[in-house]
Structure formats: C-alpha cells, structure tokens
Protein backbone atom coordinates (compact mmCIF):
# COMPACT_ATOMS: atom_id res chain seq x y z
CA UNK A 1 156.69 105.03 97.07
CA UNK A 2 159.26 102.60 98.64
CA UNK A 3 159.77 101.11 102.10
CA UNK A 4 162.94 99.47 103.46
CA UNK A 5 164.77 98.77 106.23
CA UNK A 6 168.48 100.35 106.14
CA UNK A 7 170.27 97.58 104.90
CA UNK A 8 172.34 98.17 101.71
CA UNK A 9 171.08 95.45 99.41
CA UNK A 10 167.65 97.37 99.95
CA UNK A 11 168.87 100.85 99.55
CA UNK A 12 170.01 99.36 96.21
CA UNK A 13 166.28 97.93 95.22
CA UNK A 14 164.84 101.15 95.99
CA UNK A 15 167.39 103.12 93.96
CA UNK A 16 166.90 100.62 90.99
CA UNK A 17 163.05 101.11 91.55
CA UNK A 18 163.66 104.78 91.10
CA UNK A 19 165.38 104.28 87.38
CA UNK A 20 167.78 106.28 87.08
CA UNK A 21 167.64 105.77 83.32
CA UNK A 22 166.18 108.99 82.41
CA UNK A 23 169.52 110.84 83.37
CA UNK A 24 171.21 111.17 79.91
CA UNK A 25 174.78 110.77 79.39
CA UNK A 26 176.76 113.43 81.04
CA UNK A 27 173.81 114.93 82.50
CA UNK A 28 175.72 116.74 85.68
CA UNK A 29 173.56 115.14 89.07
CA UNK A 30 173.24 117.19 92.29
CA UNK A 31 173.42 115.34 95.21
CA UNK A 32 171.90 118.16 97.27
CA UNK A 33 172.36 116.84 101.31
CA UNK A 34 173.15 117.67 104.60
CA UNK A 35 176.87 117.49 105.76
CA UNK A 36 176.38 118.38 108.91
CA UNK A 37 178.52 120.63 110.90
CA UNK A 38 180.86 119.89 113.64
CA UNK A 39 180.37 117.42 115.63
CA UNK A 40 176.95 116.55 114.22
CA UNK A 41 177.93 113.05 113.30
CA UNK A 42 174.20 111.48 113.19
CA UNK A 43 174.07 112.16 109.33
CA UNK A 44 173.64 109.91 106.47
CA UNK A 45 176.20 107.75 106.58
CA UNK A 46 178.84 107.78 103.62
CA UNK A 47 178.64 103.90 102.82
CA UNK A 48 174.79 104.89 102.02
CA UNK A 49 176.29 107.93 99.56
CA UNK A 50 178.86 106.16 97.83
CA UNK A 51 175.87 103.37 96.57
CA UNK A 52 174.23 106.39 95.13
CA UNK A 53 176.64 108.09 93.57
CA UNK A 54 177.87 104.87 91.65
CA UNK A 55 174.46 104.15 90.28
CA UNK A 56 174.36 107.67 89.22
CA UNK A 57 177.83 107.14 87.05
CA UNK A 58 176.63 103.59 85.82
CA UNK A 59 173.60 105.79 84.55
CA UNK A 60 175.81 107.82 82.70
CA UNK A 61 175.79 111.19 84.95
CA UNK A 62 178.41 112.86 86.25
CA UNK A 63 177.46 113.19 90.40
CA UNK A 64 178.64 115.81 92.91
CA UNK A 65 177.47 116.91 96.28
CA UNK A 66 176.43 119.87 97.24
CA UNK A 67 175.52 121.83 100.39
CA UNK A 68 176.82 124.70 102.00
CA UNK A 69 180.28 126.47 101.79
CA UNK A 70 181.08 125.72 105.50
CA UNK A 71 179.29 122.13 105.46
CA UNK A 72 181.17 121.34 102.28
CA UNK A 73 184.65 122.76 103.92
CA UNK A 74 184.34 120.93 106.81
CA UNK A 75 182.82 118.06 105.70
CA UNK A 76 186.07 115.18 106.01
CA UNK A 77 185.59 115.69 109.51
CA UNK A 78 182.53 113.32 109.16
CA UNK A 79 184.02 111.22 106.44
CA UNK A 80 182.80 113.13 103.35
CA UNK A 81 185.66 113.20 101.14
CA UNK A 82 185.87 113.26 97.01
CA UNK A 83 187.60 109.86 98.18
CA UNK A 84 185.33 108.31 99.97
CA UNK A 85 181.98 109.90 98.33
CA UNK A 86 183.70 108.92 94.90
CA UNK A 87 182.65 112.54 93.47
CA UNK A 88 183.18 116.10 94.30
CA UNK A 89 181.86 117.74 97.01
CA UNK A 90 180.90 121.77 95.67
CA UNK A 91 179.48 124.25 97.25
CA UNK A 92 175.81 125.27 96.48
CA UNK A 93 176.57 129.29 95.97
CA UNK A 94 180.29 128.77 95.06
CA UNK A 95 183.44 129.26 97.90
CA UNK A 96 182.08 132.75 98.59
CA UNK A 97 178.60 131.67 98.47
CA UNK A 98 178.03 134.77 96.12
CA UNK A 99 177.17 132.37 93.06
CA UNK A 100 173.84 132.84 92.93
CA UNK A 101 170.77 133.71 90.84
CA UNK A 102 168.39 135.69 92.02
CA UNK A 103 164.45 134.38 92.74
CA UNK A 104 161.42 135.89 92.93
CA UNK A 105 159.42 134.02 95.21
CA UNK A 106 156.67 137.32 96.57
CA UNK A 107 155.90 135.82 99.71
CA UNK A 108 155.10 137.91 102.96
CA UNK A 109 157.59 140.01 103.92
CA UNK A 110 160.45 138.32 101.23
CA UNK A 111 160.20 139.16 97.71
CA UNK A 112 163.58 137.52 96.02
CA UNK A 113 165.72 134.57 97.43
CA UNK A 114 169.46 134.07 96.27
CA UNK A 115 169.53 130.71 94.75
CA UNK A 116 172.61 128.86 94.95
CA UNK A 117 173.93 128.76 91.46
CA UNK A 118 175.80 125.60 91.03
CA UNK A 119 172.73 123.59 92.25
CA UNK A 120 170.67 125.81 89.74
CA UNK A 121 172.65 124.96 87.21
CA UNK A 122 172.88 121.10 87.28
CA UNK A 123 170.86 118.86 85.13
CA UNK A 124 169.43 116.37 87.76
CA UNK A 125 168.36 116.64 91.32
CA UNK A 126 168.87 114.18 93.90
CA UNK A 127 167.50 115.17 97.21
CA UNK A 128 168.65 112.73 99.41
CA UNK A 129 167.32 113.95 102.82
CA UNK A 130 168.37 113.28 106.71
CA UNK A 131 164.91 112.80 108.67
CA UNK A 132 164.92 114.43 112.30
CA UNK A 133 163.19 117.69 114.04
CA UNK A 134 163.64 120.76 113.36
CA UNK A 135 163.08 124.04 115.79
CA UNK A 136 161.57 126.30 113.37
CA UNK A 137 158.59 124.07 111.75
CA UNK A 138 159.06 120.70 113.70
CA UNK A 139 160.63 118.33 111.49
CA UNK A 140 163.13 118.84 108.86
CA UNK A 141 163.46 116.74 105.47
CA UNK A 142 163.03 116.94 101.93
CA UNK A 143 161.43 120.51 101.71
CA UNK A 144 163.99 121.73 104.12
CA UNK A 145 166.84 120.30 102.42
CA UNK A 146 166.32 122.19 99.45
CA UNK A 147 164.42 125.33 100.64
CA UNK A 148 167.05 126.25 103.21
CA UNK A 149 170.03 124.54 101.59
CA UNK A 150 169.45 125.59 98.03
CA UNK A 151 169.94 129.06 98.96
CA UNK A 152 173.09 131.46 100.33
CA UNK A 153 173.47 132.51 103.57
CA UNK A 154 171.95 135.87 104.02
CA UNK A 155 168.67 134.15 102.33
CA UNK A 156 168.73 131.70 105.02
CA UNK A 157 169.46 133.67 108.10
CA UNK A 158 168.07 137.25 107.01
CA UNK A 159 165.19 135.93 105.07
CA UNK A 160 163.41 132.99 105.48
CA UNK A 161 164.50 133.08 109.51
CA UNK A 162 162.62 136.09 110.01
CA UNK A 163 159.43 134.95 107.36
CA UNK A 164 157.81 134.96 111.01
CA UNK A 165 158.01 139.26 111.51
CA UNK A 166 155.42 139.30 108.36
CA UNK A 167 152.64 138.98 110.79
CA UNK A 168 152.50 141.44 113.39
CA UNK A 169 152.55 140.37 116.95
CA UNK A 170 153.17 142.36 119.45
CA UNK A 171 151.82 146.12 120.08
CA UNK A 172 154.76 148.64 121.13
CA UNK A 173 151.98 151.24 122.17
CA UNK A 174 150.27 148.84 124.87
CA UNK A 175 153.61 148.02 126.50
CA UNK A 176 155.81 149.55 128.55
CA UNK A 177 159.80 148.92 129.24
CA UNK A 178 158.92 147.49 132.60
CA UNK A 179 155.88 145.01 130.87
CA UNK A 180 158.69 144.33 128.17
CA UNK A 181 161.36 143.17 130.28
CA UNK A 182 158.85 141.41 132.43
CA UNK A 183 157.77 139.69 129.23
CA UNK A 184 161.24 138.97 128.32
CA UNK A 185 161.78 137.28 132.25
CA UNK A 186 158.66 135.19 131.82
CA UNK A 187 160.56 133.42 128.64
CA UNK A 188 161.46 129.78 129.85
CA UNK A 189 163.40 129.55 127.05
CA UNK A 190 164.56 133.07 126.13
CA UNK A 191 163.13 133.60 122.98
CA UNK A 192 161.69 137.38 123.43
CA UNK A 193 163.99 139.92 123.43
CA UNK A 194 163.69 143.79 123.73
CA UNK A 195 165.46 146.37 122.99
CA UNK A 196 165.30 149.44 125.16
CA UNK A 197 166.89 152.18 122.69
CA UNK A 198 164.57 151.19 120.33
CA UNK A 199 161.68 150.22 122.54
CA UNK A 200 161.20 146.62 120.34
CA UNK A 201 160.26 143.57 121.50
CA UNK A 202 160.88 140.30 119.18
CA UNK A 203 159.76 136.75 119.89
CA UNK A 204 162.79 133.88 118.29
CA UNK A 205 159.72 132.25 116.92
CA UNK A 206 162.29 129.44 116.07
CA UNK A 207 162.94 128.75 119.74
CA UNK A 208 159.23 129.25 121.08
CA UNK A 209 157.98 126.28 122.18
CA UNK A 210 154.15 127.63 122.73
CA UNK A 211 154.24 127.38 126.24
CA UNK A 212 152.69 130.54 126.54
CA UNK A 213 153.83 131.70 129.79
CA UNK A 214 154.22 135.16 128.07
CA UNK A 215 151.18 135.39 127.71
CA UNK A 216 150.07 134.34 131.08
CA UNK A 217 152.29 137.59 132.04
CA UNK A 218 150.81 139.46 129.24
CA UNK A 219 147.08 139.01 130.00
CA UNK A 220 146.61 142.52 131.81
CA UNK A 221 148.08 144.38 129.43
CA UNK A 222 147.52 142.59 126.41
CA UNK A 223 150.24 143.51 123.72
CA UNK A 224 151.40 140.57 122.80
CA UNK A 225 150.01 137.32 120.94
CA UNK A 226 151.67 133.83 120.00
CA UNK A 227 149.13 133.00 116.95
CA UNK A 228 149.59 130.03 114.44
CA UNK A 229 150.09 132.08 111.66
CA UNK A 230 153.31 133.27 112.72
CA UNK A 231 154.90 129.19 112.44
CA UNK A 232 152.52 128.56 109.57
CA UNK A 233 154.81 131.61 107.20
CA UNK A 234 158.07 129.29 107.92
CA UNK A 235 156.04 126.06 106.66
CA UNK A 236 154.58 127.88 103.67
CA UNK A 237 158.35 129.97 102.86
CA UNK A 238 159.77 126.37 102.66
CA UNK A 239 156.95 125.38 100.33
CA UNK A 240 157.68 128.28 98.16
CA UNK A 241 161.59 128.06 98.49
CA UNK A 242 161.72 124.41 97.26
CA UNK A 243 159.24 124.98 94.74
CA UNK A 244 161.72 127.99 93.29
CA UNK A 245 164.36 124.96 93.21
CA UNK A 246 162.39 122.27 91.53
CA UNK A 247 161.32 123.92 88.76
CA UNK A 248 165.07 124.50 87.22
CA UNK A 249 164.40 120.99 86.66
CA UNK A 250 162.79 118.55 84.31
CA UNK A 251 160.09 116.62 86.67
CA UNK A 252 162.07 113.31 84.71
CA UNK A 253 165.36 114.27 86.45
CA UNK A 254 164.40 114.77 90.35
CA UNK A 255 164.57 112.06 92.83
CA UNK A 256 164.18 111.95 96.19
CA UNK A 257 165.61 109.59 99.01
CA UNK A 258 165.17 110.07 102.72
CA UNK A 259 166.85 108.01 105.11
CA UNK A 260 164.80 107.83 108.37
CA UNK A 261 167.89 106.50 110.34
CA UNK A 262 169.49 108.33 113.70
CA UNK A 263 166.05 110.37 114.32
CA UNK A 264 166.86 113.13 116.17
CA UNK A 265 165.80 116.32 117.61
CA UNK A 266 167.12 118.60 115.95
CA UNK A 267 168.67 119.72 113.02
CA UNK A 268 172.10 118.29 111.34
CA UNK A 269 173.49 121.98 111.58
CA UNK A 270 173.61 122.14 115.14
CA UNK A 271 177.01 120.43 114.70
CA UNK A 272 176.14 118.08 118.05
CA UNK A 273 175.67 114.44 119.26
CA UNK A 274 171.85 114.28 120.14
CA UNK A 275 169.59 111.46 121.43
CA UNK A 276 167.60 109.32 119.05
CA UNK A 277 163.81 110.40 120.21
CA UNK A 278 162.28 107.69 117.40
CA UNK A 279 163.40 104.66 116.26
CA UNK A 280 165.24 104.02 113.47
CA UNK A 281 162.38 103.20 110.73
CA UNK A 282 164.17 102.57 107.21
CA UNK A 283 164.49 104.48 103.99
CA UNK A 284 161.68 106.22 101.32
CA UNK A 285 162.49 106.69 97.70
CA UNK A 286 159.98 108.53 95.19
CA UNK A 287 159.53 111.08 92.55
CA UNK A 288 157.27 113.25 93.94
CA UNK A 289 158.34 115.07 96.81
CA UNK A 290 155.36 115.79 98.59
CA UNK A 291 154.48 111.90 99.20
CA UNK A 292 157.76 111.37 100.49
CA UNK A 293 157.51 114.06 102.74
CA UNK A 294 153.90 112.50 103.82
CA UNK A 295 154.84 109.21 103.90
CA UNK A 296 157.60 110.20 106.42
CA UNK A 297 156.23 112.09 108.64
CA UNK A 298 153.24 109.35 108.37
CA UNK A 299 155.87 106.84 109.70
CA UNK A 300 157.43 108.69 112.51
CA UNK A 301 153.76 109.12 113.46
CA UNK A 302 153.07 105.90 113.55
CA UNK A 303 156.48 104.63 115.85
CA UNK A 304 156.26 107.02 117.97
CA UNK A 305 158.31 109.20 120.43
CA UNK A 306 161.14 107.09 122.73
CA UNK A 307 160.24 109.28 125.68
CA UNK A 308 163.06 108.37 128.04
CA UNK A 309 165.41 110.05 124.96
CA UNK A 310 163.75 113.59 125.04
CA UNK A 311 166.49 115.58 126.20
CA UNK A 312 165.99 118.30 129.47
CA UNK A 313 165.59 121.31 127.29
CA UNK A 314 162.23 120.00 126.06
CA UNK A 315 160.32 121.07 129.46
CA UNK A 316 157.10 121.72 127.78
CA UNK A 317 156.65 118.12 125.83
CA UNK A 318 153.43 117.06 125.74
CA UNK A 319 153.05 113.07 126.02
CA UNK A 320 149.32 113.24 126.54
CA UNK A 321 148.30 109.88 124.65
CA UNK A 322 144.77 111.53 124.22
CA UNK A 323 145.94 114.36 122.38
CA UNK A 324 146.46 113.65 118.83
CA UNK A 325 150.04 115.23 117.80
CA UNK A 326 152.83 114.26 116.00
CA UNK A 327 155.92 113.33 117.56
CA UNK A 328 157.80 116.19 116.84
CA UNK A 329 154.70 118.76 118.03
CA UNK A 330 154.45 116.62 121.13
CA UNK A 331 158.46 118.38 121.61
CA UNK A 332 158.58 121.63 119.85
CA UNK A 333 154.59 122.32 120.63
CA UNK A 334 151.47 122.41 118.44
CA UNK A 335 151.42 125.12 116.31
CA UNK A 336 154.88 123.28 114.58
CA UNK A 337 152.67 120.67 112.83
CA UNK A 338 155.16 118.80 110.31
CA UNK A 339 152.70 118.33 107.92
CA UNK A 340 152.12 121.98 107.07
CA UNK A 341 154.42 121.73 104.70
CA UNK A 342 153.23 119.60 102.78
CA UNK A 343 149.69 120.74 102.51
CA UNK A 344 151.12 124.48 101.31
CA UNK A 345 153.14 122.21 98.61
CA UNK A 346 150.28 120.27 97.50
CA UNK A 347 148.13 123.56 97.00
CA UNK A 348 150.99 124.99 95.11
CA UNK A 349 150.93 122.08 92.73
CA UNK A 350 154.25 120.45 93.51
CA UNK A 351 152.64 116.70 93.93
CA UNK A 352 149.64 114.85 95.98
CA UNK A 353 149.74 113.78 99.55
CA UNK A 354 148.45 110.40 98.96
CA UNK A 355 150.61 107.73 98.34
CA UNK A 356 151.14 104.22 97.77
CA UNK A 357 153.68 102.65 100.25
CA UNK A 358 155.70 99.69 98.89
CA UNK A 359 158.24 97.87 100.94
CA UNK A 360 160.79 96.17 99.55
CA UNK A 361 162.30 93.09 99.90
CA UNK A 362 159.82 92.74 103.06
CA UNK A 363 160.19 89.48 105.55
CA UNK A 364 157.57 87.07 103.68
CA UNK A 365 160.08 87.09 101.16
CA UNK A 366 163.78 87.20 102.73
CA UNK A 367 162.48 84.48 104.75
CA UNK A 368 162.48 82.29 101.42
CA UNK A 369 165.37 82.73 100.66
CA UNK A 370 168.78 80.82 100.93
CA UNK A 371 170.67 81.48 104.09
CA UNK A 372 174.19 82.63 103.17
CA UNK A 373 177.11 80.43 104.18
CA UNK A 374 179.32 82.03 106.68
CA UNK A 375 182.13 83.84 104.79
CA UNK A 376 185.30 85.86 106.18
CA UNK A 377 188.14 88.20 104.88
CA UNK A 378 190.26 86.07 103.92
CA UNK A 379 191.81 88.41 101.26
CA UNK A 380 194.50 89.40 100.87
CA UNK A 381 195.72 87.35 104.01
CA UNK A 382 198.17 88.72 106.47
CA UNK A 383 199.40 85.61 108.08
C-alpha cells in the first residue's frame, strides 16, 4: 500500500511501485473511471490520467478508458478527450450499452447482472477511483467504480438500486391510505412514496438519511421499519458486483489507484459543483482492492469532516465528537457505514483488510534534497 500527497512526481513513484511489468505486450488495459456528468467537474483531473496511461504504453499495453455511454459522450466537456487522455475513451456496454454478457451473481432479490462487455473483455484492469460520498452506502470508491460502472444501465438503476426491496419493510395490511400519506408527509427528505391505486408504500432507501421521523409517525400503528439490513444489501450487492468483474481477470493484471483529492459529498454522477467536506489527503495505489478501499476510508476517518462545508440538505448530520462514526455516516446517517463493503469483500475472498501503509517520497526525505533553481518558459519565446 502507497501514500502520497497529489503531486505528480509522486503519482509517478506510486505507479512505478505498482509495476506495471506484468502487462504483456499488447495486452488491451481498461482504465475503468468516473467521467463525471455535467457539470460535475471535481473529478480526477486529466493531467493525473494522461501519467497513467503513458506508463501503461511504455509497458507495452494498449490503454483506453472506459465508463458509461453518456459519461464517455459527454466527457470533453470536462477535458476528457482521446487528445488529451492520449487513448480512447469506449464505452463499457458499447454506444447502445447493449454489449454485454450476462452474470450470475444470486444475490437477494437479483439473480443475473449485465456486464459491460468491452470492460469484460480487456486483458488488464486499472481501477483508478474518485474518493467522495455516496447516498446509497456512504462513500463511493473502488468497489463502486466497478460494481456500478462495470455494468449497463438497467443493471444499475433496475437492479442493484432496488437490492434494498429484498427485505421487506413495510406491512400494507397495518396501514391505511390516510397512515400512508401521513407517513409520506413526515419524510424530511421525501424518500417514501405511496401509491394509492396500488395501495404501496416504498422508502428511496438511497435518500433516507435514518432520521427516523417516520417512524416517530409510525409508532401507533406500526407498519413500517427502517432496519440495517435494508443499507447493508447495497454494501454486500457492490461486494458481489465487483467481485463478478474481477475475476475476468488475472489477479497479475488488476491495479488499483484512488485519488483522495476534491472530497465531496456526493457522487461524480450528480453532474454538480459540490463543497469539499474533507480535506484533500493524497493518493493510494495497491493490488488488492479491499486494502485500498480500507486504507481510504481509514484516512478520511482519520482527517475528518470540514463541518462549515456540509451543505443545507444534510439536516440530520451528526457531529457528536463522542459518537464514533465515520465522516460520511456522521452525513448520510449510521446505518451507511463505508466500511461494509469491505468486510462483505473480505468474507467473499477478494483480499484482507489489513494493510501496510507506505508513503512515498515523505518530508524526512524531500527535505534532503536539492532545492530546484528557479526555471521559466522560456521556450519557444514570443518576444
């Protein structure tokens, strides 16, 4: 495991530290990331990307990025170009995202996942990951990169969004229409919805931020329950999902890089500027995805929330010092512990939680060294 601040020259030791020497000649490299949507400019930045990609071609591979047909489309309008990346950008399931293989993954209430087919098919993996929350499980990195990423559309938005319904959670016999739309009023947020024709009430899991007023309205009727389970099925789906991924590769072609730079809120996809709510920390490199995913969530831990950043929405964050939560449950509320993730990964055998954490290049060395002479452009001169 290696530590850096977000300086190039570092970025470079830890990608030499990663050796990229087991990628054979012509070996075709995804360079699965987040290209954010929109105006979502707070993603890795493209000077970062084009370092990577040229130390995959001086390996001898043949890079492209991937992501999403509509990330990938609109993707220039955040600087990601073939000309500026210095490789292709493809989308994961083709233009139609309809390229796909089929998965059998047998978990809870989804028994196949489309897999997008051009990141099946490549020879190496590079998951180079954007830390920063996430609404549905609290923080979103390496496992979410690949476990919602790596698949099409309708996997993402009518499968593993929706993981949640496996457990059941509310009781349609107990309530009434007037107790349902009363439950649907006490929603700060408006994450419960019912439907009337239907008589079904559903709770956006993704935008409940456990602040259980519902069931402060519920509690003489009793038809309705906000348990841990319901979050823990995202956690464990993106577990299962990334697995699915990782094993259409050889364990000496996957690499994994997360940049823990512009920390915010929410996800890359909402296609919006956001507040910072951490510090920027550095960057992680590793071959084992589950210590990176440890090691940076450890991190975030340890720096801590910037409290004056957490936007108005967040009107249930909990800054209790004596309460011991992570940063991003402190926003999104406790039953999104980050680290869930990671302990359904480790039980499915995809790596270890413990890890080593090396920094590179730290200060008791740069201090040594030679101060650079002051340089300028000087070439080519216009005057």
């Amino acid at each position: 495991m290696h530590q850096s601040c977000c300086l190039a020259t570092k970025v470079d030791t830890i990608i030499k530290a990663l050796d990229f020497s087991t990628i054979a000649k012509n070996d075709k490299v995804a360079i699965k990331m987040h290209l954010g949507f929109k105006d979502g400019y707070q993603t890795i930045p493209v000077f970062f990307v084009r370092r990577i990609v040229d130390a995959v071609k001086q390996a001898g591979g043949w890079p492209f990025i991937t992501d999403n047909p509509t990330a990938v489309y609109n993707a220039y309008y955040r600087g990601y170009t073939q000309e500026t990346c210095g490789c292709p950008l493809i989308p994961a399931a083709g233009v139609k995202d309809g390229y796909v293989y089929e998965t059998k993954v047998g978990y809870g209430n989804v028994e196949t996942l489309d897999m997008g087919g051009v990141l099946h098919d490549a020879d190496v993996l590079i998951d180079l990951s954007h830390a920063k929350g996430h609404n549905s499980c609290g923080y979103g990195g390496a496992f979410k990169n690949l476990a919602l990423g790596g698949y099409s559309a309708p996997s993402r938005w009518n499968k593993i969004h929706g993981i949640e319904e496996t457990f059941p959670y509310w009781d349609p016999d107990k309530c009434t229409p007037d107790h349902a739309r009363e439950l649907v009023s006490s929603c700060p947020y408006g994450s419960i919805k019912y439907d009337e024709k239907t008589h079904k009430l559903t709770v956006g899991f993704s935008d409940c931020y456990q602040c259980m007023e519902c069931i402060e309205a519920d509690k003489s009727v009793g038809c309705l329950r906000i348990s841990q389970e319901n979050f823990s099925a995202f956690q464990s789906l993106l577990a299962h999902g990334a697995k699915k991924v990782l094993e259409t590769f050889d364990d000496t072609k996957k690499f994994f890089l997360t940049f823990l730079i512009e920390i915010t809120p929410f996800c890359d996809c909402w296609g919006l500027a956001q507040p910072c709510v951490v510090n920027d920390i550095g960057v992680l490199g590793s071959r084992n995805i589950v210590a990176i995913e440890t090691a940076t969530l450890d991190l975030i831990k340890n720096e801590g929330i910037i409290e004056k950043n957490i936007p108005l929405l967040f009107k249930h964050a909990n800054l209790d010092p004596g309460i011991d939560l992570h940063p991003f449950q402190r926003l999104f509320g406790p039953m999104k512990n980050p680290y869930l993730v990671t302990q359904f990964a480790e039980k499915l055998g995809m790596g270890s939680r413990s890890y080593e954490l090396v920094e590179v290049l730290p200060a008791c060395e740069t201090v040594k060294m030679e101060i650079p002479e002051e340089q300028f452009e000087r070439q080519p001169s216009f005057y």
